[in-house]
Every structure is written in structure tokens, then in C-alpha cells.
PDB file of N, CA and C in Angstrom:
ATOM      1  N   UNK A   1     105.110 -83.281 125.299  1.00  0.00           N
ATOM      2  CA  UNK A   1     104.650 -84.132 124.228  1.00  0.00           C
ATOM      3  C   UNK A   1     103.990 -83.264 123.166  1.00  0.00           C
ATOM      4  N   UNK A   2     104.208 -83.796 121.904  1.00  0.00           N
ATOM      5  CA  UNK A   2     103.400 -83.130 120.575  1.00  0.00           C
ATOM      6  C   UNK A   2     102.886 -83.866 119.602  1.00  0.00           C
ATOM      7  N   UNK A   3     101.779 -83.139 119.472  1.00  0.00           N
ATOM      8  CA  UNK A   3     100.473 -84.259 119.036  1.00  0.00           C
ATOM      9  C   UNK A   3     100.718 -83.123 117.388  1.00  0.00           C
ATOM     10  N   UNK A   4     100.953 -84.667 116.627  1.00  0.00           N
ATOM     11  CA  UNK A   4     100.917 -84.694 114.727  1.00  0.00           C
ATOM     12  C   UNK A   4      99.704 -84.854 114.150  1.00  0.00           C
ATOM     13  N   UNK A   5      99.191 -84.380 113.827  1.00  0.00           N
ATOM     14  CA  UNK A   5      98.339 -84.893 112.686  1.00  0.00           C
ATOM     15  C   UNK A   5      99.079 -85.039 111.042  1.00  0.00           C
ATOM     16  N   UNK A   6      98.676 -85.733 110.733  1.00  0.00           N
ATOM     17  CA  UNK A   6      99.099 -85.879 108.849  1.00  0.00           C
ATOM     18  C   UNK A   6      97.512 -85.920 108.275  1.00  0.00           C
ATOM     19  N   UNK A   7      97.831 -85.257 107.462  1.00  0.00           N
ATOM     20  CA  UNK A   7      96.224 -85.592 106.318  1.00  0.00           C
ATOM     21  C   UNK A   7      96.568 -85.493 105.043  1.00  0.00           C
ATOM     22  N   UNK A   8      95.570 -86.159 104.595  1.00  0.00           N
ATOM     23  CA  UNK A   8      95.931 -86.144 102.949  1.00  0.00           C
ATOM     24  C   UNK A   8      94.470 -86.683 102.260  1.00  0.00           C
ATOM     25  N   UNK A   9      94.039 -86.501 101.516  1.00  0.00           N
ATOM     26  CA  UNK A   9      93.186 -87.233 101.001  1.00  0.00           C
ATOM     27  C   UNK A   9      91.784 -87.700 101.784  1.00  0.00           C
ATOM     28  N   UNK A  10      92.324 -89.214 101.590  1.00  0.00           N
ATOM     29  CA  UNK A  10      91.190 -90.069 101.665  1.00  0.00           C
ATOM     30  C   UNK A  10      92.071 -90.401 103.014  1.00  0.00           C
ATOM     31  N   UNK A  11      93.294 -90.143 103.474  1.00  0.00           N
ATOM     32  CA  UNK A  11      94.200 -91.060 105.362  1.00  0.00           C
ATOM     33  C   UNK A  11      94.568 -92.112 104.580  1.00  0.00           C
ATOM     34  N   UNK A  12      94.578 -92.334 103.437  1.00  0.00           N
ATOM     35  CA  UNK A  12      95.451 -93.768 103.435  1.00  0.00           C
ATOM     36  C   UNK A  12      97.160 -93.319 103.336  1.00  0.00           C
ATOM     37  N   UNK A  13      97.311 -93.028 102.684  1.00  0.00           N
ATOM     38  CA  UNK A  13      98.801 -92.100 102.713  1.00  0.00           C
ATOM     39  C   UNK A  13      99.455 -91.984 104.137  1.00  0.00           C
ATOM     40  N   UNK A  14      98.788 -90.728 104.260  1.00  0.00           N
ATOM     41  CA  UNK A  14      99.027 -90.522 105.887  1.00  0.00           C
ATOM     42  C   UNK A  14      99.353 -91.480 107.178  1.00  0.00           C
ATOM     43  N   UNK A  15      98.305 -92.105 106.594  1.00  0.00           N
ATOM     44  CA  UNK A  15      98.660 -93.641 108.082  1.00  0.00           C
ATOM     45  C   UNK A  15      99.744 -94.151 107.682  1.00  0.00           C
ATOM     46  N   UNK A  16     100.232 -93.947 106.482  1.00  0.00           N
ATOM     47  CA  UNK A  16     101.574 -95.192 106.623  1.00  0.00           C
ATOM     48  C   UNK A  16     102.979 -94.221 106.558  1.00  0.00           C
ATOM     49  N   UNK A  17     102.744 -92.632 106.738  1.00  0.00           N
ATOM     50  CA  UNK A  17     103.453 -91.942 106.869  1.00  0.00           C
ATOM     51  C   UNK A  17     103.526 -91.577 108.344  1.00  0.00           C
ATOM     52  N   UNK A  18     102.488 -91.883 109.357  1.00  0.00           N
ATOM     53  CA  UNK A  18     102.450 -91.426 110.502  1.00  0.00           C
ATOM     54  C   UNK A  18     103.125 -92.539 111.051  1.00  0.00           C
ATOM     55  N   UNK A  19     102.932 -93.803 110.557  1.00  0.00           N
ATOM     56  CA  UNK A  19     103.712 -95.286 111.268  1.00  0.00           C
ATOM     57  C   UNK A  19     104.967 -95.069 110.988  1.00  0.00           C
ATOM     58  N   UNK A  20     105.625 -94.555 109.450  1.00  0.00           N
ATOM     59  CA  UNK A  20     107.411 -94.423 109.657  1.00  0.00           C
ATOM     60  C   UNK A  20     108.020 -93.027 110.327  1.00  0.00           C
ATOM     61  N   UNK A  21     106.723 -91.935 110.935  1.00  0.00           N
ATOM     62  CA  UNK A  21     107.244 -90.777 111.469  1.00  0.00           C
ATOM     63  C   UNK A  21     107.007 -91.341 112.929  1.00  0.00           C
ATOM     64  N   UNK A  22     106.155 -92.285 113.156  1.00  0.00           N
ATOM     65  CA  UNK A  22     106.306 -92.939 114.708  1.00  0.00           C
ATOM     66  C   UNK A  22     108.004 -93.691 115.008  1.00  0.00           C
ATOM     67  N   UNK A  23     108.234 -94.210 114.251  1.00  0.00           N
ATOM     68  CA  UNK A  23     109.505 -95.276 114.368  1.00  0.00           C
ATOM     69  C   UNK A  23     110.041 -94.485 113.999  1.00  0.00           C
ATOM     70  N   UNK A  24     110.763 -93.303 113.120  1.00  0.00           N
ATOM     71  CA  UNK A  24     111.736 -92.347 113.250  1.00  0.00           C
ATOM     72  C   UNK A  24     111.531 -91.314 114.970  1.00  0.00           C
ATOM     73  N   UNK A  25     110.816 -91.311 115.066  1.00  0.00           N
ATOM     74  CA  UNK A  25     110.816 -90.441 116.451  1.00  0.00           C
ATOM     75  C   UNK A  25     110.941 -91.668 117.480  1.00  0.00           C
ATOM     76  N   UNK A  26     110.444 -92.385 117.453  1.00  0.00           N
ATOM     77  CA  UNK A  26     111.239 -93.699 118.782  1.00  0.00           C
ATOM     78  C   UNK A  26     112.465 -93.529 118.455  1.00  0.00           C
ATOM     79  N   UNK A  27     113.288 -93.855 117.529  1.00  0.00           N
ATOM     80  CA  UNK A  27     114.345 -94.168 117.002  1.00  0.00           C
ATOM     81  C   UNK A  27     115.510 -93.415 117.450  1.00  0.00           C
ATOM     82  N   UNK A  28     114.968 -91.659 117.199  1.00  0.00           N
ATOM     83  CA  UNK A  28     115.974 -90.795 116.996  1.00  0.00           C
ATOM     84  C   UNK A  28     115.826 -89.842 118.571  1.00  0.00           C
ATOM     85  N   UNK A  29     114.680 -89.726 119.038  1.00  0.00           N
ATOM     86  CA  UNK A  29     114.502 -89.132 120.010  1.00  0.00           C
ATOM     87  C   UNK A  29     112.916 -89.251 121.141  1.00  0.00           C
ATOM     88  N   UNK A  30     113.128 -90.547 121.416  1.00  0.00           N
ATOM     89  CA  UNK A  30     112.426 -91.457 122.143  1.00  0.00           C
ATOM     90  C   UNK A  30     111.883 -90.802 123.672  1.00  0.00           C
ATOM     91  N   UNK A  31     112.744 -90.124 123.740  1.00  0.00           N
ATOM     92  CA  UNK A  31     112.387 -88.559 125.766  1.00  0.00           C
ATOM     93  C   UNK A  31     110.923 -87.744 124.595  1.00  0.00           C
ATOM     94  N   UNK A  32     111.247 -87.181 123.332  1.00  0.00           N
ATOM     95  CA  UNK A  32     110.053 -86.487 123.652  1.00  0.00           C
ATOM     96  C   UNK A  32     108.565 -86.777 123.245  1.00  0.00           C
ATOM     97  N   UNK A  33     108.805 -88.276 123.197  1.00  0.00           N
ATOM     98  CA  UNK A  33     107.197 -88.725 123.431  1.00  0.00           C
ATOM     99  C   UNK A  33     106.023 -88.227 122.497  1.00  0.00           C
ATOM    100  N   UNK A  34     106.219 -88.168 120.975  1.00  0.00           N
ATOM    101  CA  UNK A  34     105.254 -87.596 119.952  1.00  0.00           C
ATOM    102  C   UNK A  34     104.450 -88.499 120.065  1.00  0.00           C
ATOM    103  N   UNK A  35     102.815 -88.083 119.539  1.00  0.00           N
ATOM    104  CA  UNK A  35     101.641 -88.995 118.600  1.00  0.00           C
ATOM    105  C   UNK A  35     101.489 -88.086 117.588  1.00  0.00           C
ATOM    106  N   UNK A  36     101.047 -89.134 116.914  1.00  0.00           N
ATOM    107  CA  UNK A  36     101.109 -89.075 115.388  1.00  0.00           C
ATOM    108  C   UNK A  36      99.483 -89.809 115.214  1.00  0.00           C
ATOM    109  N   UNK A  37      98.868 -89.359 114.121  1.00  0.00           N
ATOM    110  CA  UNK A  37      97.712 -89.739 113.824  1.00  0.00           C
ATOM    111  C   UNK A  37      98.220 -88.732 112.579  1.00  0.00           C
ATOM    112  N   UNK A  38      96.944 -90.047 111.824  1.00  0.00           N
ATOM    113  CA  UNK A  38      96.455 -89.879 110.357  1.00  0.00           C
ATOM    114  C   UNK A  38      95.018 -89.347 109.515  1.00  0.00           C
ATOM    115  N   UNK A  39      94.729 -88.347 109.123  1.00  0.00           N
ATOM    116  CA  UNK A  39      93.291 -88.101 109.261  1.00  0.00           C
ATOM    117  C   UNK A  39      92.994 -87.968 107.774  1.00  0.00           C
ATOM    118  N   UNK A  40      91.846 -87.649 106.681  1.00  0.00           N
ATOM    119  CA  UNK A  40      91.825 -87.127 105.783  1.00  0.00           C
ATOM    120  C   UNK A  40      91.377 -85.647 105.986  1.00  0.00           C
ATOM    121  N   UNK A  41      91.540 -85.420 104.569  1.00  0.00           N
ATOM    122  CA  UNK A  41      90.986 -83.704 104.947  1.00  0.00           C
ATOM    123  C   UNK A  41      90.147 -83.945 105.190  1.00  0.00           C
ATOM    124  N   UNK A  42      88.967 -84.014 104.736  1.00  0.00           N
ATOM    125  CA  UNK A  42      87.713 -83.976 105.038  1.00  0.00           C
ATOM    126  C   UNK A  42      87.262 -84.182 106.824  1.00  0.00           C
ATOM    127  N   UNK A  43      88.027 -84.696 107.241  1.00  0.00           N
ATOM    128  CA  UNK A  43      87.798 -84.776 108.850  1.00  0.00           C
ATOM    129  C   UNK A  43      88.731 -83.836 109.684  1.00  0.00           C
ATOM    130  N   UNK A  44      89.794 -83.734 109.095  1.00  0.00           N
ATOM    131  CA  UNK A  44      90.385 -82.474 109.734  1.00  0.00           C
ATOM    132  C   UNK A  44      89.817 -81.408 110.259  1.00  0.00           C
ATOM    133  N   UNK A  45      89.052 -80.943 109.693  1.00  0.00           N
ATOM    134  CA  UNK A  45      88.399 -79.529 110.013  1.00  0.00           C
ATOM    135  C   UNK A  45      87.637 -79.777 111.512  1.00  0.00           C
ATOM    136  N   UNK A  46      87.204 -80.983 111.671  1.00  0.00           N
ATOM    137  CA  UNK A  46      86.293 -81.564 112.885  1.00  0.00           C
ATOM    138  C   UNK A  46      86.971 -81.669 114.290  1.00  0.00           C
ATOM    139  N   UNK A  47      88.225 -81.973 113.928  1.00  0.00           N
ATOM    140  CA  UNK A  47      88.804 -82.144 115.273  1.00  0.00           C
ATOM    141  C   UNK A  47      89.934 -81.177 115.603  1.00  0.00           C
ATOM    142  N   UNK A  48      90.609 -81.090 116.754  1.00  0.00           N
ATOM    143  CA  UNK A  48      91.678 -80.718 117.312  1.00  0.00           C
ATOM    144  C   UNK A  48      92.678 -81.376 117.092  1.00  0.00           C
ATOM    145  N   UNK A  49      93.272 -80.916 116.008  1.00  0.00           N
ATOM    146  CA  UNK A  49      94.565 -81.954 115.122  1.00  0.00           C
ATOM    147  C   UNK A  49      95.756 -81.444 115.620  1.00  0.00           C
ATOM    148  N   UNK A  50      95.578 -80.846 116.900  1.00  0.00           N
ATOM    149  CA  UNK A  50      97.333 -80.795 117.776  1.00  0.00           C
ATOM    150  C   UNK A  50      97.916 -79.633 117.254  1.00  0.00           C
ATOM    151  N   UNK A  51      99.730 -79.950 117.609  1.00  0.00           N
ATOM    152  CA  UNK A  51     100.496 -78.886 117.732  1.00  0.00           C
ATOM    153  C   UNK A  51     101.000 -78.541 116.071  1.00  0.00           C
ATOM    154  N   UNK A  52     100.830 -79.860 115.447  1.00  0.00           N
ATOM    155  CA  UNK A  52     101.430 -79.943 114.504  1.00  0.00           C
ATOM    156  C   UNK A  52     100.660 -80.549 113.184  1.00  0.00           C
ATOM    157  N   UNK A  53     100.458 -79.654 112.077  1.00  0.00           N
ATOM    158  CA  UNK A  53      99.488 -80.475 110.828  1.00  0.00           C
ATOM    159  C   UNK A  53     100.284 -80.492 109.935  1.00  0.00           C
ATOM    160  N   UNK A  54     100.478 -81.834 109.215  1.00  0.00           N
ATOM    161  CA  UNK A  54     101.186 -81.936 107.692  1.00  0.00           C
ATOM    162  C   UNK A  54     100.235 -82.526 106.929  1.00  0.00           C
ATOM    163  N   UNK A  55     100.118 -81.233 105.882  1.00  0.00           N
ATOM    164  CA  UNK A  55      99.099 -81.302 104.319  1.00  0.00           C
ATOM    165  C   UNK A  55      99.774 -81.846 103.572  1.00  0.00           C
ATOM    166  N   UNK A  56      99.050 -83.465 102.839  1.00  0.00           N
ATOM    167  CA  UNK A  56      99.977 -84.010 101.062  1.00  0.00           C
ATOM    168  C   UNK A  56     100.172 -82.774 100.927  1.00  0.00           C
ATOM    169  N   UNK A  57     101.330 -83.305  99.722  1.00  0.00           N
ATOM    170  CA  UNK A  57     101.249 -82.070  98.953  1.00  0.00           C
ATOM    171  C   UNK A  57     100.119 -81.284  97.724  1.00  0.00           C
ATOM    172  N   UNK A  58      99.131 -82.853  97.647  1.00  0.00           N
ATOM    173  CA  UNK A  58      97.942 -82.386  96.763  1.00  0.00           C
ATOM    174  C   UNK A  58      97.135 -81.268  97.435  1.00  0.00           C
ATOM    175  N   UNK A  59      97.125 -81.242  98.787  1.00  0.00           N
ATOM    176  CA  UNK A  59      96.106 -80.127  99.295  1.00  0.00           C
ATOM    177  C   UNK A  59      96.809 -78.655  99.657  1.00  0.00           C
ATOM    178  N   UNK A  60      97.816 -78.590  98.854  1.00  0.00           N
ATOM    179  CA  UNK A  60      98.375 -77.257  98.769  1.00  0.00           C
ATOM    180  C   UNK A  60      97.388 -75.864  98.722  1.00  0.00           C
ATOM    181  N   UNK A  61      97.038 -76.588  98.033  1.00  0.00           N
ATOM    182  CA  UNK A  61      95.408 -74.877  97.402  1.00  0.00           C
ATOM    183  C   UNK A  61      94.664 -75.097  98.949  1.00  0.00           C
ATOM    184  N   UNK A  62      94.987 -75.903  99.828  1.00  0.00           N
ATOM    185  CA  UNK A  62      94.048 -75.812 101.255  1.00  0.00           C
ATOM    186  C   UNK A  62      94.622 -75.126 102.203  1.00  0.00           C
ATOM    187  N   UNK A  63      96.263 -75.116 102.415  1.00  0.00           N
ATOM    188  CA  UNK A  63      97.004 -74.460 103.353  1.00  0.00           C
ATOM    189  C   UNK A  63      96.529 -73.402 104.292  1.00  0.00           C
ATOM    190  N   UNK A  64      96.358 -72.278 103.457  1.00  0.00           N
ATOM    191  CA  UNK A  64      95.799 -70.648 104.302  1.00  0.00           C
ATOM    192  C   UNK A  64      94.359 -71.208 104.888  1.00  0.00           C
ATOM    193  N   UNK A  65      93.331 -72.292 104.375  1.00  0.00           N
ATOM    194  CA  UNK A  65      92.228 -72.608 105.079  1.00  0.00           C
ATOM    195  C   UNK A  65      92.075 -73.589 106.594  1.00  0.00           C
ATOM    196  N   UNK A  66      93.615 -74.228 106.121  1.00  0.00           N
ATOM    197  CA  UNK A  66      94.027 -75.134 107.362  1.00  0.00           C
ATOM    198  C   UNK A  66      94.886 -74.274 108.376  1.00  0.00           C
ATOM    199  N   UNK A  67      95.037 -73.399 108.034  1.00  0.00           N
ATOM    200  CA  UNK A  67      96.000 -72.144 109.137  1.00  0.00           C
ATOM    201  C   UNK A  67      95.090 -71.199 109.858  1.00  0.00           C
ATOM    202  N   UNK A  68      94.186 -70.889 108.660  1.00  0.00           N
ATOM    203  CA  UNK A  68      92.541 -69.961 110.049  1.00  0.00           C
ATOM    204  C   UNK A  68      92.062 -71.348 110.437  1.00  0.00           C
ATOM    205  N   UNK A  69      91.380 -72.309 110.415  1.00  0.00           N
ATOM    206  CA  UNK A  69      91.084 -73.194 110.818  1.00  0.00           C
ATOM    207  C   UNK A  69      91.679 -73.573 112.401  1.00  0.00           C
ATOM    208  N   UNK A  70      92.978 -73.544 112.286  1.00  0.00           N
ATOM    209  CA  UNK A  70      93.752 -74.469 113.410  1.00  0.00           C
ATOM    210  C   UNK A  70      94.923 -73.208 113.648  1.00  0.00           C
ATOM    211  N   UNK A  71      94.267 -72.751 114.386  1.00  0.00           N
ATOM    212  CA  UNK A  71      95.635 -70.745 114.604  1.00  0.00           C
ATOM    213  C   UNK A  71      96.376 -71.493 115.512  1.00  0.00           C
ATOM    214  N   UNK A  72      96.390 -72.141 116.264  1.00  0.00           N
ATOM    215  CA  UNK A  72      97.078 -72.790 117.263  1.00  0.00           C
ATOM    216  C   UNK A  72      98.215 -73.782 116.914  1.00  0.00           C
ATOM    217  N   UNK A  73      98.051 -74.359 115.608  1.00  0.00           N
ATOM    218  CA  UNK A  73      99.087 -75.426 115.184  1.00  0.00           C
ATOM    219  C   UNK A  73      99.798 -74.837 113.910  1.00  0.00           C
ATOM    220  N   UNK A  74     101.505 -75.747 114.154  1.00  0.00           N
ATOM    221  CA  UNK A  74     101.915 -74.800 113.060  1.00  0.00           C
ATOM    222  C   UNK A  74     101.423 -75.919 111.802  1.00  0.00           C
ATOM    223  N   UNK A  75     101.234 -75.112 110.900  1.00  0.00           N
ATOM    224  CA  UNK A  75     101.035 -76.503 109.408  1.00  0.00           C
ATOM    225  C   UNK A  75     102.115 -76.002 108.371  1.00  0.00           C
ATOM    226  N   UNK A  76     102.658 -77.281 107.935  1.00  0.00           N
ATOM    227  CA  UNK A  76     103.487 -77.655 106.950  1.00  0.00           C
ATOM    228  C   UNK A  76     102.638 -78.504 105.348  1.00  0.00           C
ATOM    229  N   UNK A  77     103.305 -78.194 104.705  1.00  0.00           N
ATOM    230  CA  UNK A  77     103.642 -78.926 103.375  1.00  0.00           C
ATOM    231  C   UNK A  77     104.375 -80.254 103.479  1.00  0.00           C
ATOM    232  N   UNK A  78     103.942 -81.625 103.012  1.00  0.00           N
ATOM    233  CA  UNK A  78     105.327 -82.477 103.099  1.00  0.00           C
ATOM    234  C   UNK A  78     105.266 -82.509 101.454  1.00  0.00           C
ATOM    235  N   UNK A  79     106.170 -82.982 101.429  1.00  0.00           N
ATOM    236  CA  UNK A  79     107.117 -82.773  99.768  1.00  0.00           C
ATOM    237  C   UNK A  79     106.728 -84.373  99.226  1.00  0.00           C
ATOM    238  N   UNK A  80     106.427 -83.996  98.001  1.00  0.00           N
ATOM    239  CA  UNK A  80     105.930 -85.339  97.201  1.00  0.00           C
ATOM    240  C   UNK A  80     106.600 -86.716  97.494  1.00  0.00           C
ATOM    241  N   UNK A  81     108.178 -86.101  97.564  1.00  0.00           N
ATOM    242  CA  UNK A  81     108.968 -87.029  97.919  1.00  0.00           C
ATOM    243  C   UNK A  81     109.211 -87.803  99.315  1.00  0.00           C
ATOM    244  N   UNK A  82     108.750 -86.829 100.240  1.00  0.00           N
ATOM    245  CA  UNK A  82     108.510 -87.398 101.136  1.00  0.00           C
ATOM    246  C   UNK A  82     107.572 -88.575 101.466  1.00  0.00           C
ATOM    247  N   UNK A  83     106.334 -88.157 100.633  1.00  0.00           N
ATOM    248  CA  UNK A  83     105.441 -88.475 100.990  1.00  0.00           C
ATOM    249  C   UNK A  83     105.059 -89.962 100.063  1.00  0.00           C
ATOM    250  N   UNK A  84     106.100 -90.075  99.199  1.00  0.00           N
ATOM    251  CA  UNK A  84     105.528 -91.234  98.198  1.00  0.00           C
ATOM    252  C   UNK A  84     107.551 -92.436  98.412  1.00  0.00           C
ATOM    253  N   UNK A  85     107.971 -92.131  99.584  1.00  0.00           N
ATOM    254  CA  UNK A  85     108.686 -92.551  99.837  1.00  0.00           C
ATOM    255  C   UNK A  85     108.507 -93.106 101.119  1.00  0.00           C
ATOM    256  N   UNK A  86     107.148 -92.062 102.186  1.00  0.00           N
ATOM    257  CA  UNK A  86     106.958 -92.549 103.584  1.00  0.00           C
ATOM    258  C   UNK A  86     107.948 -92.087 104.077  1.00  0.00           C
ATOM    259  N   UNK A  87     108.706 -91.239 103.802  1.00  0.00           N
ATOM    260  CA  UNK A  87     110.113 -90.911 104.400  1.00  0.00           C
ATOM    261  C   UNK A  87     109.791 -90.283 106.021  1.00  0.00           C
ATOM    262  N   UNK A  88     109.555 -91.492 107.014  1.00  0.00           N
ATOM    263  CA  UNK A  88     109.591 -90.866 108.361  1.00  0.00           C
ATOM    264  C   UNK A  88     110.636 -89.890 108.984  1.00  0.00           C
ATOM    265  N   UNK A  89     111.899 -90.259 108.323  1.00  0.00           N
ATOM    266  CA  UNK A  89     113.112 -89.297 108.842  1.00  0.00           C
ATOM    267  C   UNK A  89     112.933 -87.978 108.707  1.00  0.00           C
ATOM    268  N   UNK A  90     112.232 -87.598 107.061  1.00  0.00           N
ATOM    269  CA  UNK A  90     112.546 -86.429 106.400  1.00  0.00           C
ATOM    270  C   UNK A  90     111.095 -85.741 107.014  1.00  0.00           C
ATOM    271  N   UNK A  91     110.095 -86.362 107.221  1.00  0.00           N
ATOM    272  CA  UNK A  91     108.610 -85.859 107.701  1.00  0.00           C
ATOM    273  C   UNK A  91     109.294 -84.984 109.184  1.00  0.00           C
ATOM    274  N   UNK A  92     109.930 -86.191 110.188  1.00  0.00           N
ATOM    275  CA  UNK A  92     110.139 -85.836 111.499  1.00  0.00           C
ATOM    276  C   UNK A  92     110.954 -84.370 111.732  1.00  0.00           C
ATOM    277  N   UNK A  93     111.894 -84.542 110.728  1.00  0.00           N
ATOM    278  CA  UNK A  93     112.941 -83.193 110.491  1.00  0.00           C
ATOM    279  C   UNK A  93     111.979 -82.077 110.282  1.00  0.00           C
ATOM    280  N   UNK A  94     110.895 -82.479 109.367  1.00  0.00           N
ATOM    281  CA  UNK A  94     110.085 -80.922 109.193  1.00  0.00           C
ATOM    282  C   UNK A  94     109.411 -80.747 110.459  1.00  0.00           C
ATOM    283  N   UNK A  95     108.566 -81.857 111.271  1.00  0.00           N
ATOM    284  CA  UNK A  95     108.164 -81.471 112.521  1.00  0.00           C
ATOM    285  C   UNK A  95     108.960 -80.640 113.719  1.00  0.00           C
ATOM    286  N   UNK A  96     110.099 -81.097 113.222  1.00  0.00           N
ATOM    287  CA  UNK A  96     110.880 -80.428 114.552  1.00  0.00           C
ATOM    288  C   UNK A  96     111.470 -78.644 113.646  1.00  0.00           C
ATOM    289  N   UNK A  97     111.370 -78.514 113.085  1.00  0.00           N
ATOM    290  CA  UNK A  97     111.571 -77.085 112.178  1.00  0.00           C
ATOM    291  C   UNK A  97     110.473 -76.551 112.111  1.00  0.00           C
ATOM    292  N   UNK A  98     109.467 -77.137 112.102  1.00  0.00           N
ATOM    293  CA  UNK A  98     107.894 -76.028 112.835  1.00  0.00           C
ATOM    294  C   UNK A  98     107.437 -76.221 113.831  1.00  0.00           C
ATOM    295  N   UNK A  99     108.183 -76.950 114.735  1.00  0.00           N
ATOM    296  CA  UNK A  99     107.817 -76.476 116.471  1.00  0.00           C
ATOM    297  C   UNK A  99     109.453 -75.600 116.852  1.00  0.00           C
ATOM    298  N   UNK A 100     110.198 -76.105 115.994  1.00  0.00           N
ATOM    299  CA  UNK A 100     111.097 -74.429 116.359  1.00  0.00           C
ATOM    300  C   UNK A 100     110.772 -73.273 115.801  1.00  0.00           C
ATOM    301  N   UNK A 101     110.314 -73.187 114.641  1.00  0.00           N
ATOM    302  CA  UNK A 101     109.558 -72.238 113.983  1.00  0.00           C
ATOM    303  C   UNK A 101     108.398 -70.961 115.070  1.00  0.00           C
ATOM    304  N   UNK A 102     107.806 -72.159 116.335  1.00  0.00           N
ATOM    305  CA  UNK A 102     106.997 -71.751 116.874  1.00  0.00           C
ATOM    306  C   UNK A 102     107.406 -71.731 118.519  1.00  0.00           C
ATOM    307  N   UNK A 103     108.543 -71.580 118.515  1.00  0.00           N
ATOM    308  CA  UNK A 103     109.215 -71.189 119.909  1.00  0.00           C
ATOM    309  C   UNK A 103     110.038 -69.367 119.174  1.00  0.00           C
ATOM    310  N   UNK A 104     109.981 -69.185 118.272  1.00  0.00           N
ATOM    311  CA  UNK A 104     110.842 -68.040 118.193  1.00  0.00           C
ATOM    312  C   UNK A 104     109.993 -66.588 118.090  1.00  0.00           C
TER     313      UNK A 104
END
């Protein structure tokens, strides 16, 4: 199993990007059992946000601080478009390209 975090902001974004990256991962590949949670930045830094972190794309200038922060998880960028579309398909595709990212 692999634990998502999304952040963005204030989590409003995020939560409704983590609900269509929940139902694309039931959907498409239901054996490997993801969670998904929604956080803002501002709380990110506090917790253990898993295997996997996706930054809006507004917190770009945060990236290298969310990578010493969390050495253990890989973090991504999601793309404006992704992200103002909710595009669970296109989010899930990047999750699974930075946990292969982090098998090689």
C-alpha cells in the first residue's frame, strides 16, 4: 500500500483532487490499495505525508523545501491542468511514475 498526500494551499483543492485520485485508483487498479489525503502546506511540514507528495502547482518555489523536509517520499508537481480539472486519471499516472521513479 501507498500513502498520497496532495497539498496545496489552504486543502481545499487537494481534497477534491484526492477524492477523483481515490476513484481513479479503485477504478483502474483496485489490488494496490492507495490512501490519499489532502493537507495544506502549512500542515505538511507537521506530519508524515507518506510515500508520495503532490505540490499545486502554486507552491512550486516550495519543492527543494518539501524534498529536505520529507527525504523519504518522492514529491511531484501536478500541472495546473490537472489540478483545475481534478483530473484523478492524470494525478494517478504521475503517482505511479514516482514510485517507479523510486524503485530504480
Amino acid at each position: 500500500m501507498s500513502r498520497v498526500t496532495i497539498a496545496c494551499g489552504a486543502g481545499v483543492s487537494s481534497s477534491f483532487l484526492a477524492q477523483r485520485l481515490l476513484a481513479s485508483a479503485e477504478s483502474r487498479m483496485p489490488e494496490l490499495g492507495f490512501t490519499f489525503s489532502a493537507s495544506s502546506f502549512s500542515a505538511l511540514g507537521s506530519q508524515n505525508a507518506g510515500d508520495v507528495i503532490l505540490l499545486g502547482p502554486h507552491l512550486v518555489d516550495q519543492y527543494e523545501r518539501v524534498v529536505a523536509e520529507h527525504p523519504l517520499a518522492r514529491v511531484g508537481i501536478v500541472t495546473e491542468q490537472t489540478l483545475r480539472a481534478f483530473d484523478g486519471d492524470a494525478a494517478l499516472d504521475q503517482v505511479l511514475q514516482l514510485l517507479a521513479s523510486a524503485e530504480h
